[in-house]
Protein backbone atom coordinates (compact mmCIF):
# COMPACT_ATOMS: atom_id res chain seq x y z
CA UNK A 1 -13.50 -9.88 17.61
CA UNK A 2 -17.40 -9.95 16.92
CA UNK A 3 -18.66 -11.28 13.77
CA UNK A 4 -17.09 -9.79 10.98
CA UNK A 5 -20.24 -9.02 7.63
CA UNK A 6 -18.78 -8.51 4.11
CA UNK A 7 -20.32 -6.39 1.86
CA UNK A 8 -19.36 -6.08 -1.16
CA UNK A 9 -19.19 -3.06 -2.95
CA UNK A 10 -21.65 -3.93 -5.80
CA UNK A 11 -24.62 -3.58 -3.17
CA UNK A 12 -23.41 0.00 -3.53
CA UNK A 13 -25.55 2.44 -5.93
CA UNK A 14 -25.41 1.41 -9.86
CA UNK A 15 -24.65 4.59 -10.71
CA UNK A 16 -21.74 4.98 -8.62
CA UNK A 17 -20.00 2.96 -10.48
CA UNK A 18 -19.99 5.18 -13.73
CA UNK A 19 -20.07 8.31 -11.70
CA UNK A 20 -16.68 7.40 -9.87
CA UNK A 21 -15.36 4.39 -11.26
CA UNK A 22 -16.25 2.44 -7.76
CA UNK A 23 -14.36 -0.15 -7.07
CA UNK A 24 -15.73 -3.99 -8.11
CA UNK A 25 -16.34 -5.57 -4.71
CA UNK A 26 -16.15 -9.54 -3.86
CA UNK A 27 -13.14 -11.95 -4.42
CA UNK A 28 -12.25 -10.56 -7.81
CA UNK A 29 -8.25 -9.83 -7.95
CA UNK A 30 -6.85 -6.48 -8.61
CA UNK A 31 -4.49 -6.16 -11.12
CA UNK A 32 -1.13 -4.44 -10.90
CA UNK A 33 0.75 -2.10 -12.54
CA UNK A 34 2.75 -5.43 -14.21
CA UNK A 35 -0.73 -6.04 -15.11
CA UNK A 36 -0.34 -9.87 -12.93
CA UNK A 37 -3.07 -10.93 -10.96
CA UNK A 38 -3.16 -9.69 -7.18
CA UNK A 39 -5.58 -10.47 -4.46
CA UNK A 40 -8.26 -7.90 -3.96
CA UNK A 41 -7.17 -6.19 -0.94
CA UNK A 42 -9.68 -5.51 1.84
CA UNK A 43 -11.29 -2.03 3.19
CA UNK A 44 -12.52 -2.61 6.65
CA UNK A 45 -15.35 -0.41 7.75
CA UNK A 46 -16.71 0.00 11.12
CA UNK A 47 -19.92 2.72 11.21
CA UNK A 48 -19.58 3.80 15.39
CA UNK A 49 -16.41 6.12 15.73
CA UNK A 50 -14.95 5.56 19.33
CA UNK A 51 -11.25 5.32 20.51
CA UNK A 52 -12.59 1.56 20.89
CA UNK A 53 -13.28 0.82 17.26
CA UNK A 54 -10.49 2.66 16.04
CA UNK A 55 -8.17 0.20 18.19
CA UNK A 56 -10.36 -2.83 16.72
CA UNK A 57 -9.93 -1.81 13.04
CA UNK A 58 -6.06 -1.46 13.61
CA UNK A 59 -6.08 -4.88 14.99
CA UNK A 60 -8.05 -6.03 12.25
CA UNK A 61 -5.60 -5.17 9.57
CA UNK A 62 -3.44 -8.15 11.31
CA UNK A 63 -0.05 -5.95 10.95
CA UNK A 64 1.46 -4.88 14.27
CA UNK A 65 3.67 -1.67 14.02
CA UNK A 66 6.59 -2.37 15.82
CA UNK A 67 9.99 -0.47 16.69
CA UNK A 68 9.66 3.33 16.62
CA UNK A 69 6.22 4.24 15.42
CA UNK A 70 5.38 7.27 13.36
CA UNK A 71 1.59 8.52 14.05
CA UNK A 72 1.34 10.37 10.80
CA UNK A 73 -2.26 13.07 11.28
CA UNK A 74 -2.82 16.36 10.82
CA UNK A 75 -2.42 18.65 13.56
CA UNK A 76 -4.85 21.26 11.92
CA UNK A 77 -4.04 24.50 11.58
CA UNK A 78 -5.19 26.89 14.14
CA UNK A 79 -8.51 28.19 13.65
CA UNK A 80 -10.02 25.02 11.89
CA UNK A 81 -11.60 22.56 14.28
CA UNK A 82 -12.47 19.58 11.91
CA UNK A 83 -9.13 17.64 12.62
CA UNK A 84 -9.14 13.91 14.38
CA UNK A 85 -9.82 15.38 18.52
CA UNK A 86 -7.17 13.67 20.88
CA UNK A 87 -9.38 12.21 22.78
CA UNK A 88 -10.72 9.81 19.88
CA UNK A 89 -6.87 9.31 18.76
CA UNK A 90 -5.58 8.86 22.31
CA UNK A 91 -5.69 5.55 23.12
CA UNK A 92 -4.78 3.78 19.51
CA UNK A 93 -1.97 5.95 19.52
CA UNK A 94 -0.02 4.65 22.62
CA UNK A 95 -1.12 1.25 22.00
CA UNK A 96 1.62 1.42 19.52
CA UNK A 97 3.61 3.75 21.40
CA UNK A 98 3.54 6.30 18.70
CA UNK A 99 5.14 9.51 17.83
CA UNK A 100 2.92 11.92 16.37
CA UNK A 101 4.48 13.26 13.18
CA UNK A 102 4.27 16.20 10.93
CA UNK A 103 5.81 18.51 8.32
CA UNK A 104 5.79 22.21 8.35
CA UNK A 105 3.55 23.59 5.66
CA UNK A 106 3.97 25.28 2.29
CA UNK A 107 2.17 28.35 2.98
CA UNK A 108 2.11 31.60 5.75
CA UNK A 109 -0.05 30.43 8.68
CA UNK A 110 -0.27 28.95 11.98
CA UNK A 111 2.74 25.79 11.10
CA UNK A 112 4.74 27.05 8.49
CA UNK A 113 7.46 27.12 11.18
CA UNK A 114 8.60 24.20 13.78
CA UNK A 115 7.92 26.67 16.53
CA UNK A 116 4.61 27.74 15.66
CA UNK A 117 3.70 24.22 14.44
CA UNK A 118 4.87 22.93 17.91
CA UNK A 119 2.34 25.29 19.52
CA UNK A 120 -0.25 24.64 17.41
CA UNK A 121 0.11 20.72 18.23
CA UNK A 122 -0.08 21.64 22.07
CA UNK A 123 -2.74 24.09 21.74
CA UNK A 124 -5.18 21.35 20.04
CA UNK A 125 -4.23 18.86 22.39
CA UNK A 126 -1.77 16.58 20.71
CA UNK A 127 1.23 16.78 22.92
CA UNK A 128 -0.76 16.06 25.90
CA UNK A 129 -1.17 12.42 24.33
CA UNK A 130 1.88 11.78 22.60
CA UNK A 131 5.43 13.10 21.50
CA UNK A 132 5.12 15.49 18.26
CA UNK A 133 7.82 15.30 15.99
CA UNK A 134 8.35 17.89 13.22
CA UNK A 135 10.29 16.11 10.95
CA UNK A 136 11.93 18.65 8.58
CA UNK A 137 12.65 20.63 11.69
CA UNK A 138 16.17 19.90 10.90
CA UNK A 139 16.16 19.41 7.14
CA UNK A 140 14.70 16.89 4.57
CA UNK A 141 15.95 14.07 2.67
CA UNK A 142 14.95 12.73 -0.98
CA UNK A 143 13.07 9.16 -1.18
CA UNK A 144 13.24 8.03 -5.04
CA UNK A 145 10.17 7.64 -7.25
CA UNK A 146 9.99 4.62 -9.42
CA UNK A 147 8.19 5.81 -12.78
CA UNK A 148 7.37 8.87 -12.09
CA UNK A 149 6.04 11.31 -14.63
CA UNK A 150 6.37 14.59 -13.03
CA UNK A 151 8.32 13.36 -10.16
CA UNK A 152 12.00 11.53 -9.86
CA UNK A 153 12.27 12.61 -6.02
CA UNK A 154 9.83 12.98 -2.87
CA UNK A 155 11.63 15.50 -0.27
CA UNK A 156 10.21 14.57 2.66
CA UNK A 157 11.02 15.19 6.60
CA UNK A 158 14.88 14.34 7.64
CA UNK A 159 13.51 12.68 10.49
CA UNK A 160 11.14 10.06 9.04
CA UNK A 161 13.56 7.92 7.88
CA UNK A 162 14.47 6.77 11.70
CA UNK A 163 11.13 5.73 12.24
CA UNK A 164 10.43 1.91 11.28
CA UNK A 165 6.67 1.64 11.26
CA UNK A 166 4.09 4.20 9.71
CA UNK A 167 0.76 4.48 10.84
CA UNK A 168 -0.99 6.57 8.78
CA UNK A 169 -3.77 7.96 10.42
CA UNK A 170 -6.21 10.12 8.31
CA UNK A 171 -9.59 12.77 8.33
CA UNK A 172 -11.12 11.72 5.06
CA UNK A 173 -12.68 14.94 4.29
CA UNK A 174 -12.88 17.53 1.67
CA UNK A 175 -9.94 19.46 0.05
CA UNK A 176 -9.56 22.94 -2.25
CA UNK A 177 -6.74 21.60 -4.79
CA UNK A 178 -7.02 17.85 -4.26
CA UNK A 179 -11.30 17.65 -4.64
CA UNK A 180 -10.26 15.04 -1.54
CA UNK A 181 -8.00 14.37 1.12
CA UNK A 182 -7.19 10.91 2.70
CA UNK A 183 -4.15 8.25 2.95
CA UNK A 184 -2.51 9.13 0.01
CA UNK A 185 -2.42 13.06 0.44
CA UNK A 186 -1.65 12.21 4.24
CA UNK A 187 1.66 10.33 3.13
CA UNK A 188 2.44 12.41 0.39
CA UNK A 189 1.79 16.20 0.50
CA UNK A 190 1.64 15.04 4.77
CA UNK A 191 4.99 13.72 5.17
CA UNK A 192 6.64 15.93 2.11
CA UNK A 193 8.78 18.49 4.20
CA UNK A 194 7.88 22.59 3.73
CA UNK A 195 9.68 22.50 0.12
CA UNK A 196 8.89 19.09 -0.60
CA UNK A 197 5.19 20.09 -0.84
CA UNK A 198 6.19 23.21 -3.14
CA UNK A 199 7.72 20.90 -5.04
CA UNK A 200 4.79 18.21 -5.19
CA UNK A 201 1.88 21.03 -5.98
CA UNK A 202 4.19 22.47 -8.62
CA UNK A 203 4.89 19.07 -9.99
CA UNK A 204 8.11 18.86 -9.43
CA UNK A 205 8.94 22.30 -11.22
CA UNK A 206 10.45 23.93 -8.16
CA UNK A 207 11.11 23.65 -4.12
CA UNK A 208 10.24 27.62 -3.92
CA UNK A 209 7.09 28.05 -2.24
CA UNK A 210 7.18 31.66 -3.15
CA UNK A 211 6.78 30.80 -6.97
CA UNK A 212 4.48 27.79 -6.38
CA UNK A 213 1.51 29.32 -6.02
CA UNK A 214 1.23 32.31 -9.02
CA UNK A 215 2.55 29.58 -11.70
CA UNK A 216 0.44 26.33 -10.78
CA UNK A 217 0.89 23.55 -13.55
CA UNK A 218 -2.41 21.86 -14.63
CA UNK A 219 -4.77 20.00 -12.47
CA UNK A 220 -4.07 16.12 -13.75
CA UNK A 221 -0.19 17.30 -13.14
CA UNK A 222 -0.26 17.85 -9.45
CA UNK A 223 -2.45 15.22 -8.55
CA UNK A 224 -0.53 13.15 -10.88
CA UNK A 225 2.48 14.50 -8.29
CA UNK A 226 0.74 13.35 -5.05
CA UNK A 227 0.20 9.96 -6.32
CA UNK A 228 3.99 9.98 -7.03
CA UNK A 229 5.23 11.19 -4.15
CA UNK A 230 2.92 8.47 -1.93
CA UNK A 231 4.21 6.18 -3.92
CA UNK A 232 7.73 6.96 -2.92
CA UNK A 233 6.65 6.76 1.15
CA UNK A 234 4.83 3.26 0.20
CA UNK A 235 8.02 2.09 -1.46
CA UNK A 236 10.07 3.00 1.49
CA UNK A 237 7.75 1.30 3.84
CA UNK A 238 7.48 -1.69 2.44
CA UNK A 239 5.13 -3.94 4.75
CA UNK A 240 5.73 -1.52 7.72
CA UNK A 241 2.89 1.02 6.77
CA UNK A 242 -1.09 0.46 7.51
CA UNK A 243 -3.71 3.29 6.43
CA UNK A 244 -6.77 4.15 8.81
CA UNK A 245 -9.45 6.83 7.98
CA UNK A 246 -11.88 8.26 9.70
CA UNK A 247 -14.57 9.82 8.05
CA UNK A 248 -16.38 12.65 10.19
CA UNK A 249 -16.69 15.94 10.17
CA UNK A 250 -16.94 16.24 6.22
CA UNK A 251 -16.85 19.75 5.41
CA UNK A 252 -15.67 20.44 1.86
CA UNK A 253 -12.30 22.18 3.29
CA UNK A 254 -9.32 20.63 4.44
CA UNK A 255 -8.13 20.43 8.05
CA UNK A 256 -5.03 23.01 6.73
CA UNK A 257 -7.93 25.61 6.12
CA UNK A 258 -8.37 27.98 9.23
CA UNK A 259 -11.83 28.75 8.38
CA UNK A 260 -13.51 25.76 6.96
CA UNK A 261 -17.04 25.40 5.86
CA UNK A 262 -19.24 23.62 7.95
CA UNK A 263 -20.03 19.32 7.08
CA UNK A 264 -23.44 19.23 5.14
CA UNK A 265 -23.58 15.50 5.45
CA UNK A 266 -23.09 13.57 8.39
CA UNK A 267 -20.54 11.24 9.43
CA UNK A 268 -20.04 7.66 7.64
CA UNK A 269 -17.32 5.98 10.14
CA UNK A 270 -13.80 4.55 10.17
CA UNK A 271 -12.12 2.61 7.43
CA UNK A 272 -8.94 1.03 7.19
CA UNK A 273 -7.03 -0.87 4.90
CA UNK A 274 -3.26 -1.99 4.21
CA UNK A 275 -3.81 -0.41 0.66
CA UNK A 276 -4.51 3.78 0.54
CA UNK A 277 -6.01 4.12 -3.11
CA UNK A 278 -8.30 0.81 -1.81
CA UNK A 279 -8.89 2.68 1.19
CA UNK A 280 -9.36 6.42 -0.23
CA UNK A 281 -11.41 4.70 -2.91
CA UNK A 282 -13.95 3.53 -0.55
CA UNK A 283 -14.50 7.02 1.19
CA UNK A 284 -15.18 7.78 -2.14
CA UNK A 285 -17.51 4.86 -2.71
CA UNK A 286 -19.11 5.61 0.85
CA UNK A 287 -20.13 9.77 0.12
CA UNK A 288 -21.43 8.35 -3.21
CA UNK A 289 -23.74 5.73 -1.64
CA UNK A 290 -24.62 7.87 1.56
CA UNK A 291 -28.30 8.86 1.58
CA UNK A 292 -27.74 11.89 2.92
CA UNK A 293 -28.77 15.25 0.72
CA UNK A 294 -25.94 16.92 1.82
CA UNK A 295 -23.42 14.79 0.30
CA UNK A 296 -23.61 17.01 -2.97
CA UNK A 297 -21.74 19.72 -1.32
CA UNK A 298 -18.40 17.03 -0.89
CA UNK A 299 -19.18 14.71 -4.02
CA UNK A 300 -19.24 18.93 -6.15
CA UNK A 301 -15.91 19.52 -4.54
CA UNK A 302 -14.17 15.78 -5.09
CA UNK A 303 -15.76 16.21 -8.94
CA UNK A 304 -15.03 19.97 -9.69
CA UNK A 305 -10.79 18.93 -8.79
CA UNK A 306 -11.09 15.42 -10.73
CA UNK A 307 -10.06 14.11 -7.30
CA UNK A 308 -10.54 10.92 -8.06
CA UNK A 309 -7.72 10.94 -10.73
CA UNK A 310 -5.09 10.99 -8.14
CA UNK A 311 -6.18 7.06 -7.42
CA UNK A 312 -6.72 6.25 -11.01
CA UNK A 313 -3.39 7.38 -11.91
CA UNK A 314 -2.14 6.25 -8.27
CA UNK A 315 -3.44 2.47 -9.59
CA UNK A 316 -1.70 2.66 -12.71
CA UNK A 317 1.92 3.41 -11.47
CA UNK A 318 1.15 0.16 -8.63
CA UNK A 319 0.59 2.68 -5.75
CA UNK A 320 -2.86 0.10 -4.93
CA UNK A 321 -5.79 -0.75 -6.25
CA UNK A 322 -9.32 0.41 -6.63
CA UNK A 323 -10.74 -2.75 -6.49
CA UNK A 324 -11.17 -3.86 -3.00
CA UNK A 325 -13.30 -5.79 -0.49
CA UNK A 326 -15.80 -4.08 2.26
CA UNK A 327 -15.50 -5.64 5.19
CA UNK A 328 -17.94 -4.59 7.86
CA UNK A 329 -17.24 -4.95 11.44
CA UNK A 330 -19.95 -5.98 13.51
């Protein structure tokens, strides 16, 4: 590996740091939700975004995913063009022989069923590269949530559970509800089966997604909910989980919206981390501190949803930290 530069956040913009809470960069520890001291976990950032780097930032993380290998991404819903291409993804996913894995969705669209999803996955290329597993093709199962608020369950996929290594493979981008969405929507709302993510937007009110979305709860609930559920996938993981984002194509819409807006900023790179709120955090960080004039469009849409609540509340129930260390890869 070439020299490796760390930056710490604090070279950032001062304002950020009011603005968004940005995390405190350095060798500072984090604290946990025990409130004991932790070591600041580390965000590395690499600016190029090639099939090469992403492959050198999942070997920097220094965790090999072994046994069966879930590739969790977004297939993108048909229409919508912003999701991670294949060809980028390609050849980090079979370096660790992965199985591409999704949920069906919530609402009526291109993947609400296994079929259609199936087809969507081979019509934007994904198949071609990898198996695709829809895992609450057959069913879901519950994963329990340790202090949840909202949530004492996460129904996710029945499959996931016979995976033993997670990589959790992101767009940072926009999103409609969530102001944002990274690693921690991408293992929560992502790996939630169809009811599971009724159940996660309605904060934990009902599985139903016929009655989710006339009788949303408030805002703080159902991100409240997403930091719950990821929780509940982290917990099951254990050590066998890494998070990698790329950040590109930033429109202020969601890969599950068939007609997103166009990115008004350009890209900022790929980050990874073995901590998602450090890692979602410094997307954040990263749209704050770009000099581009277009970043208004994204930093209006993360502000106008409070997205950034889902990580402080996600920090406070020992989901990760928000403190973390920029490490740039050279």
């Amino acid at each position: 590996m070439k020299k490796i530069a760390i930056i710490a956040t604090t070279m950032f913009l001062s304002f950020m740091a009011s603005a968004c809470g940005s995390a405190n960069g350095g060798n500072r520890t984090a604290q946990s939700a025990e409130g004991e001291e932790a070591e600041t976990p580390k965000v590395y950032f690499v600016k190029e975004i090639t099939s090469a780097n992403l492959v050198r930032i999942y070997e920097a993380l220094g965790r090999e995913a072994k046994g069966r290998v879930a590739v969790k991404l977004s297939t993108g819903e048909p229409g919508g063009h912003n999701f991670l291409q294949p060809a980028l993804i390609k050849e980090l996913v079979q370096k660790v022989n992965g199985t591409i894995v999704e949920c069906n969705t919530a609402y009526g669209g291109g993947r609400d069923q296994t079929e259609k999803h199936l087809k969507a996955a081979a019509d934007h290329g994904f198949t071609a590269i990898a198996p695709v597993d829809i895992m609450d093709a057959e069913g879901e199962v519950a994963l329990p949530v340790a202090g949840g608020r909202h949530l004492k369950e996460d129904f996710v996929g029945s499959h996931y559970p016979d995976y033993d290594f997670t990589v959790v493979l992101s767009h940072f981008k926009g999103h409609a509800m969530g102001g944002f969405g990274g690693a921690v929507k991408n293992i929560s709302i992502g790996i939630a089966s169809s009811a599971g993510k009724a159940w996660i937007h309605s904060a934990g009110r009902t599985k139903d997604a016929n009655d989710t979305w006339s009788n949303l709860p408030p805002q703080n609930d159902f991100l409240e909910s997403m930091a719950e559920a990821a929780k509940a996938v982290a917990d099951h993981c254990g050590d066998s989980i890494l998070y990698i984002s790329v950040a590109n194509n930033l429109s202020v819409d969601c890969d599950c919206d068939a007609h997103p807006e166009a990115p008004q900023m350009g890209d900022i790179g790929i980050l990874a981390s073995l901590d998602p709120v450090a890692l979602d955090q410094a997307c954040v960080d990263l749209v704050y501190a770009s000099e581009d004039p277009g970043k208004v469009h994204l930093i209006e849409r993360m502000e106008s949803r409070n997205g950034v609540h889902t990580l402080e509340y996600g920090e406070s129930i020992g989901l990760g930290s928000r403190k973390y260390e920029l490490v740039e890869l050279k």
